[in-house]
Protein backbone atom coordinates (compact mmCIF):
# COMPACT_ATOMS: atom_id res chain seq x y z
CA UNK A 1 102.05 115.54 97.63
CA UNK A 2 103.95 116.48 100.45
CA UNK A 3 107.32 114.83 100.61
CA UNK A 4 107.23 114.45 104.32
CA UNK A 5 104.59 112.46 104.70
CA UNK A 6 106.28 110.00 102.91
CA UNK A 7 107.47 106.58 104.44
CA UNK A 8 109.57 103.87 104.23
CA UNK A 9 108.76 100.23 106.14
CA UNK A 10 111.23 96.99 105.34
CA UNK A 11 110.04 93.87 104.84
CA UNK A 12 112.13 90.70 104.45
CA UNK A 13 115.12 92.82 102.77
CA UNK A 14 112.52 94.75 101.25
CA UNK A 15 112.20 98.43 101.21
CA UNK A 16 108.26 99.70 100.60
CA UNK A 17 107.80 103.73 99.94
CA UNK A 18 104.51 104.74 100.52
CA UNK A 19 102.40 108.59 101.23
CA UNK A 20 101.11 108.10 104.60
CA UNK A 21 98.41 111.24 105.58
CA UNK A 22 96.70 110.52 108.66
CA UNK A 23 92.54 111.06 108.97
CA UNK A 24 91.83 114.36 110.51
CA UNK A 25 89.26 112.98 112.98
CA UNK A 26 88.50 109.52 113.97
CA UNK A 27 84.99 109.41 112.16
CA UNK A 28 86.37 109.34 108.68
CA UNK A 29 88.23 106.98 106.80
CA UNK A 30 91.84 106.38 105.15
CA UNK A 31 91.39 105.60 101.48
CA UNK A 32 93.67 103.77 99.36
CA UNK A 33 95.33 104.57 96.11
CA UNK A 34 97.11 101.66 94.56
CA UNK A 35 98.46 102.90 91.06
CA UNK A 36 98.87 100.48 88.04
CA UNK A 37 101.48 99.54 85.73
CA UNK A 38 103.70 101.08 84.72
CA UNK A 39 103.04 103.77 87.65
CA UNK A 40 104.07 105.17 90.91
CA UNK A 41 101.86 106.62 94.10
CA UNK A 42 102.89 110.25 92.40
CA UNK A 43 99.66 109.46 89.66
CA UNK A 44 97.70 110.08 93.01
CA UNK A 45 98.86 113.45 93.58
CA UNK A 46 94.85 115.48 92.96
CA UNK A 47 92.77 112.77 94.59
CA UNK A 48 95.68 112.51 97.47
CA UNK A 49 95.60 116.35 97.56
CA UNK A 50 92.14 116.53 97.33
CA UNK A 51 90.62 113.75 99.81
CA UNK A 52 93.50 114.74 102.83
CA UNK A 53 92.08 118.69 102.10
CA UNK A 54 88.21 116.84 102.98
CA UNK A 55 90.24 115.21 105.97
CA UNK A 56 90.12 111.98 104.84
CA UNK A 57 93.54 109.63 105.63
CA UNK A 58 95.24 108.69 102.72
CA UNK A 59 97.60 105.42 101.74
CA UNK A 60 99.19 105.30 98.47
CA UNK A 61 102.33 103.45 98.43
CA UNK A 62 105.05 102.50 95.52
CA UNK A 63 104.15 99.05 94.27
CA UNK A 64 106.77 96.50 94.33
CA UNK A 65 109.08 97.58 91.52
CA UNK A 66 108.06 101.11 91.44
CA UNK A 67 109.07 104.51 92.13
CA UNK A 68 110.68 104.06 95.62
CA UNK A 69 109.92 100.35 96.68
CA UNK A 70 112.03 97.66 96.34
CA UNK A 71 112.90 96.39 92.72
CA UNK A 72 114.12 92.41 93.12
CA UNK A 73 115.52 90.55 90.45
CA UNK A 74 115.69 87.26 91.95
CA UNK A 75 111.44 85.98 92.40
CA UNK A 76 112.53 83.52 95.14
């Protein structure tokens, strides 16, 4: 995956890392790629490769914990 299209949003003192590739035209959709545990958005990397190729928009983004989201200590 392309490390540009990478982003970062924060939330509440949290940071959330995500792959962000936009749809190619407005008729198709974004899918999105939520990875398990223990995982990060990088497991994606054919499908995300793949479906943005078709023109599809793509989301898969670091869970909270993983890869490079956020990793709190404290659950309150």
């Amino acid at each position: 995956m392309d490390p540009s299209l990478y982003k970062d949003l924060s939330i509440d003192d949290l940071q959330y890392h995500y792959h962000y590739h936009p749809a190619k035209s407005a008729g198709l959709p974004t899918l999105l790629f939520l990875h398990g545990f223990p995982s990060t958005s990088g497991d994606w990397v054919c499908q995300v490769v793949y479906f943005s190729s078709k023109g599809y928009g793509v989301v898969a983004p670091d869970m909270l914990g993983y890869g490079g989201t956020s990793k709190p200590v404290d659950v309150e």
